[in-house]
N, C-alpha and C. Protein backbone atom coordinates (compact mmCIF):
# COMPACT_ATOMS: atom_id res chain seq x y z
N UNK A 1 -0.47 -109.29 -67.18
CA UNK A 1 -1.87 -109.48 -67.39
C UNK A 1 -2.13 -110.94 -67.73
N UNK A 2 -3.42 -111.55 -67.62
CA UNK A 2 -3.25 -112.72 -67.65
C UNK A 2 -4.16 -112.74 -68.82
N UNK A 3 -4.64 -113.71 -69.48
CA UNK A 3 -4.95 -113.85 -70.82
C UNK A 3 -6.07 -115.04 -70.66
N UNK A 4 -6.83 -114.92 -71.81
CA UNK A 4 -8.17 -115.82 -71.52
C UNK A 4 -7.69 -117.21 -71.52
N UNK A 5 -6.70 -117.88 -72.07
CA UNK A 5 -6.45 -118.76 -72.09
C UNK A 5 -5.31 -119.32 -71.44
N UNK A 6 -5.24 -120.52 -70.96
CA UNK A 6 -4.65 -121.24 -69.64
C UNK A 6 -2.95 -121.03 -69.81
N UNK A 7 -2.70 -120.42 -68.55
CA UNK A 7 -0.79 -120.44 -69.09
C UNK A 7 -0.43 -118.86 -69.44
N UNK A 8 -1.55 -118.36 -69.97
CA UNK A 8 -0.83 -117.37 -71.17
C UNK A 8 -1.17 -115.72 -69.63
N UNK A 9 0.29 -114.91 -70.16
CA UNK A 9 0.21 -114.10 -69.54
C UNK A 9 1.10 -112.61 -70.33
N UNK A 10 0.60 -111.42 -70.07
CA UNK A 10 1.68 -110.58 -70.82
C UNK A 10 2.06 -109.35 -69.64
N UNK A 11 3.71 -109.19 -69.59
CA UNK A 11 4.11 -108.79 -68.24
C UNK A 11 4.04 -107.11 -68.97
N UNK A 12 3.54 -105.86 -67.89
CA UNK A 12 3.41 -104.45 -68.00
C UNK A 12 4.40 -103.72 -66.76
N UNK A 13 3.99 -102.42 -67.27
CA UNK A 13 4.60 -101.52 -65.96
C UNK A 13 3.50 -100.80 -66.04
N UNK A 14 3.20 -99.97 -64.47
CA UNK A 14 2.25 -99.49 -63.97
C UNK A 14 3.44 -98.14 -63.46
N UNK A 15 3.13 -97.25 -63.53
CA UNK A 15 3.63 -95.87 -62.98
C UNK A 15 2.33 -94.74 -62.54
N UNK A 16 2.60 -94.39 -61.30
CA UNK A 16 1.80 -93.72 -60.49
C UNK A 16 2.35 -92.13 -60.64
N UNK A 17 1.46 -91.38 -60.79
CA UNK A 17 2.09 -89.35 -60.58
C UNK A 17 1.10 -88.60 -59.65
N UNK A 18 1.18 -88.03 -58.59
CA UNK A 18 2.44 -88.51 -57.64
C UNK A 18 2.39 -89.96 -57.28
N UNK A 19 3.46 -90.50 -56.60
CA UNK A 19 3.64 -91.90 -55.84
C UNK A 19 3.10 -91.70 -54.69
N UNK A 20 3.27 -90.80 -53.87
CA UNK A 20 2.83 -90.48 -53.04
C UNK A 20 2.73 -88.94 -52.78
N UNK A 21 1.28 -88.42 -51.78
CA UNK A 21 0.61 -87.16 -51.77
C UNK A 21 -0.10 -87.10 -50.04
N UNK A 22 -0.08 -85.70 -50.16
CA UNK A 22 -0.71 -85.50 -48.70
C UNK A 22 -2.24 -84.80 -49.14
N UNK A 23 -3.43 -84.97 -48.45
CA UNK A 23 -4.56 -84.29 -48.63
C UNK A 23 -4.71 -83.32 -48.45
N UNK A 24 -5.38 -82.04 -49.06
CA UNK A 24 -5.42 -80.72 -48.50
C UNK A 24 -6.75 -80.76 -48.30
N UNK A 25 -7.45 -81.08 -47.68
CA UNK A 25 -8.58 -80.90 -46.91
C UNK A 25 -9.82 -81.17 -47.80
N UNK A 26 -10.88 -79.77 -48.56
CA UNK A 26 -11.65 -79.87 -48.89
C UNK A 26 -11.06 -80.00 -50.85
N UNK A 27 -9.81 -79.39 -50.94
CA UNK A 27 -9.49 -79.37 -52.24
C UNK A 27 -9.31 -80.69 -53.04
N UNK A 28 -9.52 -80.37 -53.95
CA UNK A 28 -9.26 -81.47 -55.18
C UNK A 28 -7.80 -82.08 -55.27
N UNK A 29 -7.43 -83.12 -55.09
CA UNK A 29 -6.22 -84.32 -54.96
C UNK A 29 -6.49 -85.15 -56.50
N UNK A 30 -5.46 -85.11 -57.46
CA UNK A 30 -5.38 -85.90 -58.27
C UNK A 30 -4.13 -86.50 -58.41
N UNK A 31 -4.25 -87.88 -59.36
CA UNK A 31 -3.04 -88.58 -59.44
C UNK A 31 -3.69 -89.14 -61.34
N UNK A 32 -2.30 -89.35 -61.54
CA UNK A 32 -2.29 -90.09 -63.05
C UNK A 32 -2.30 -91.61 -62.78
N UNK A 33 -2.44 -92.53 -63.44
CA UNK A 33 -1.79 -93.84 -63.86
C UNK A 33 -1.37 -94.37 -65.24
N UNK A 34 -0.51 -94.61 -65.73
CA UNK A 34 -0.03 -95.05 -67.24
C UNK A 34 0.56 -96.39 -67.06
N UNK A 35 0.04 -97.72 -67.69
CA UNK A 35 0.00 -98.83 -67.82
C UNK A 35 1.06 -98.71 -69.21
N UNK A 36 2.17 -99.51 -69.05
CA UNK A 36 2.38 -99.93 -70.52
C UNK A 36 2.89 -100.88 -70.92
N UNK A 37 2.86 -101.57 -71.79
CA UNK A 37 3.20 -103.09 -72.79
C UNK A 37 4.01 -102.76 -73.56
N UNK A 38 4.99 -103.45 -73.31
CA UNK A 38 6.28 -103.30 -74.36
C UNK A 38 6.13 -104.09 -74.97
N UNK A 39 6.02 -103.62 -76.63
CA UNK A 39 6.41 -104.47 -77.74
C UNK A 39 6.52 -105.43 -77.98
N UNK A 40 7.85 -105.93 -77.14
CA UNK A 40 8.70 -107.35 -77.15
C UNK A 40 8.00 -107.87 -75.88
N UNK A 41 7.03 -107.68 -74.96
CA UNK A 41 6.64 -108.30 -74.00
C UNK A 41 4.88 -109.30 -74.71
N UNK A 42 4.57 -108.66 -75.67
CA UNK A 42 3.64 -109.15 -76.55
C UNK A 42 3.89 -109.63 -77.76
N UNK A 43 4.84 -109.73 -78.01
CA UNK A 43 5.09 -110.27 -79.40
C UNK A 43 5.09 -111.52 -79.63
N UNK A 44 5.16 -112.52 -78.84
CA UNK A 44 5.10 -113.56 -78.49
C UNK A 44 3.42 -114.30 -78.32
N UNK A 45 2.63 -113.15 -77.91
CA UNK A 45 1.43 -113.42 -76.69
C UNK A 45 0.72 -114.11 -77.91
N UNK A 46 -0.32 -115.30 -77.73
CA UNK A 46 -1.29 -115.50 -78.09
C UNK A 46 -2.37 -114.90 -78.26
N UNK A 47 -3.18 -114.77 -79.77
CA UNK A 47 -4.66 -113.47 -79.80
C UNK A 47 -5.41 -114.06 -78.60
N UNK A 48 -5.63 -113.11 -78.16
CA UNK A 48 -6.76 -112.77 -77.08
C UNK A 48 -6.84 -111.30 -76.40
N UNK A 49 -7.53 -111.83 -75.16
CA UNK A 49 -7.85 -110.83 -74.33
C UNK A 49 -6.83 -110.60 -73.03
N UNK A 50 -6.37 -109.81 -72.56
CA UNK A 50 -5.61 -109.45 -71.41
C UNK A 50 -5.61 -108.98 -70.27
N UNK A 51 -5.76 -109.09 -69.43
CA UNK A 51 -6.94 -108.42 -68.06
C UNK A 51 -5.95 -108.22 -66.79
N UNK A 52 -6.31 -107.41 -65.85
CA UNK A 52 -5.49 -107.59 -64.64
C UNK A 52 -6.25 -106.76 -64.22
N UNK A 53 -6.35 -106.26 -62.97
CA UNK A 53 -7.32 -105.51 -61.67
C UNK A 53 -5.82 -104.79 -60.74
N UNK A 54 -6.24 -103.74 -61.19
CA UNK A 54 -5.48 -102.42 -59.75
C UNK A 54 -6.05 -102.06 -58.99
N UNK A 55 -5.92 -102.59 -57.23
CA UNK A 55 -7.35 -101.64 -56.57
C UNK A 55 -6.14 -100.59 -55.98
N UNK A 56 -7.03 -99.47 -55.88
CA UNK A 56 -6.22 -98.33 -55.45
C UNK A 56 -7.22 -98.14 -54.08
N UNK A 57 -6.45 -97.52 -53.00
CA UNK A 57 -6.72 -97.00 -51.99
C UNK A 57 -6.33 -96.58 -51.26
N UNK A 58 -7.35 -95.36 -50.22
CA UNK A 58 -7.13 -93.93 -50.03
C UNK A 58 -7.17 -94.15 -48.69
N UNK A 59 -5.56 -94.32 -47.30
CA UNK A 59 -5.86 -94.91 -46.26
C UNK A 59 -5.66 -93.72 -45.32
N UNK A 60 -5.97 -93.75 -43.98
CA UNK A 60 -5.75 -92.82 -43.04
C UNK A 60 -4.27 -92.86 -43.05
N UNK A 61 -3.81 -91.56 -42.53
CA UNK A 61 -2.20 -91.04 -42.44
C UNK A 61 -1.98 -92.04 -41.08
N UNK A 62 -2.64 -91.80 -39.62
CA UNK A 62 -2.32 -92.53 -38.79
C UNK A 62 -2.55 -94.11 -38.90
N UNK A 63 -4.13 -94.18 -38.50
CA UNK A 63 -4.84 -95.38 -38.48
C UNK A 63 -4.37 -96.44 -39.51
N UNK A 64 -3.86 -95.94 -40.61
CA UNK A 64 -4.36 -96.83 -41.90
C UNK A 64 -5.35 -97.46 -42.27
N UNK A 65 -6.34 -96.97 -41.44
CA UNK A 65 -8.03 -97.65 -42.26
C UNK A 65 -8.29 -97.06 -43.31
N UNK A 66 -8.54 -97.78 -44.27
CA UNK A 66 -9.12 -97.29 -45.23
C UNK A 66 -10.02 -96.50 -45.82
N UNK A 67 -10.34 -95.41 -46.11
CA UNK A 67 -10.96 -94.38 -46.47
C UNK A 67 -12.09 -94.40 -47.74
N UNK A 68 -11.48 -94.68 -48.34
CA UNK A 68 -12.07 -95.30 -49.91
C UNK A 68 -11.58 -96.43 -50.82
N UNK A 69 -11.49 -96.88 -51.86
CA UNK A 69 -11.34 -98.21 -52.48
C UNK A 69 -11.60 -97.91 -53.27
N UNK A 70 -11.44 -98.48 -55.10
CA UNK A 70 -11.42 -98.70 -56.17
C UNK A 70 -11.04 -99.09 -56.42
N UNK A 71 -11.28 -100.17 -57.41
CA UNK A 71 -10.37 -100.59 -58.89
C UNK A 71 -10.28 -100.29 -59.94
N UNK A 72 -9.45 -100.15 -60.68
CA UNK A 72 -9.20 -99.91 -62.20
C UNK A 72 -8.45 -101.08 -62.79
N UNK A 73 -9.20 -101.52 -63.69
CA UNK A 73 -9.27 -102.71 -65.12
C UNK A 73 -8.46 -102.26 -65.93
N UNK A 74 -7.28 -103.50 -66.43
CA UNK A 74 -6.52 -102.91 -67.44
C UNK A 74 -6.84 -103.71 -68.36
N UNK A 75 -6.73 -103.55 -69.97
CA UNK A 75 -7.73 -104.16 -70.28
C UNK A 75 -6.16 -104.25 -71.34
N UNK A 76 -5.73 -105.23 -72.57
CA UNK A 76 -5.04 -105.20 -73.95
C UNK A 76 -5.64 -106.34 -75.07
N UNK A 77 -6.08 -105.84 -76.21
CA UNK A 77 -6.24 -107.32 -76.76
C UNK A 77 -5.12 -106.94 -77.80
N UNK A 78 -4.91 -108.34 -78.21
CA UNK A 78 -3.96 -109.12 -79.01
C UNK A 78 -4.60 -109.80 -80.27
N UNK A 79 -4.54 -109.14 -81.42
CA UNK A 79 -5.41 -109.85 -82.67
C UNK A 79 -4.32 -110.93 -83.16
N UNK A 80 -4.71 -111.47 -83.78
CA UNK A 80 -3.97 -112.64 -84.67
C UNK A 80 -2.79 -112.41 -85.48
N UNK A 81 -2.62 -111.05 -86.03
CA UNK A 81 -1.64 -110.44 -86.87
C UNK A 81 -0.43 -110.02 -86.01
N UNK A 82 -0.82 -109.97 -84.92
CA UNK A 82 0.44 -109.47 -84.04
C UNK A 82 0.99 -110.55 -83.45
N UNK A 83 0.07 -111.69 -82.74
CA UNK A 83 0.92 -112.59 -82.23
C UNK A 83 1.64 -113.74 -82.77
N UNK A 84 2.58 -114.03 -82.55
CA UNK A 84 2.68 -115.11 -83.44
C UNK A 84 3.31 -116.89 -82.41
């Protein structure tokens, strides 16, 4: 994630459930996402704000055109007591 201020960045993992899925037609298709920050990957970070952009999207099986689009915002702040 990159951080409001110049330079500064804090590295995550992103895990998808399923990774991959087939559509069943008119039924309901869901998936999870869990973002996480290790400890020791912020311990270091300067207080601020932390940001990064996931676009997710939903493409044809053949074509690969795209179907739908979104993003999801990951958002972490970092207060003063933690970073050092």
């Amino acid at each position: 994630m990159r951080g409001e201020h110049a330079g500064g960045g804090v590295a995550y993992s992103l895990v998808a459930t399923p990774v991959a899925g087939k559509g069943l037609g008119a039924r309901l298709n869901s998936a999870a996402f869990a973002a996480t920050v290790a400890p020791s990957d912020y311990a270091g970070a300067a207080a601020g704000t932390y940001t990064d952009t996931i676009e997710l999207s939903l493409r044809h099986a053949i074509s690969h055109h795209a179907l739908a689009v979104t993003q999801m915002t990951l958002r972490l702040d970092v207060d003063s007591s933690r970073a050092r």
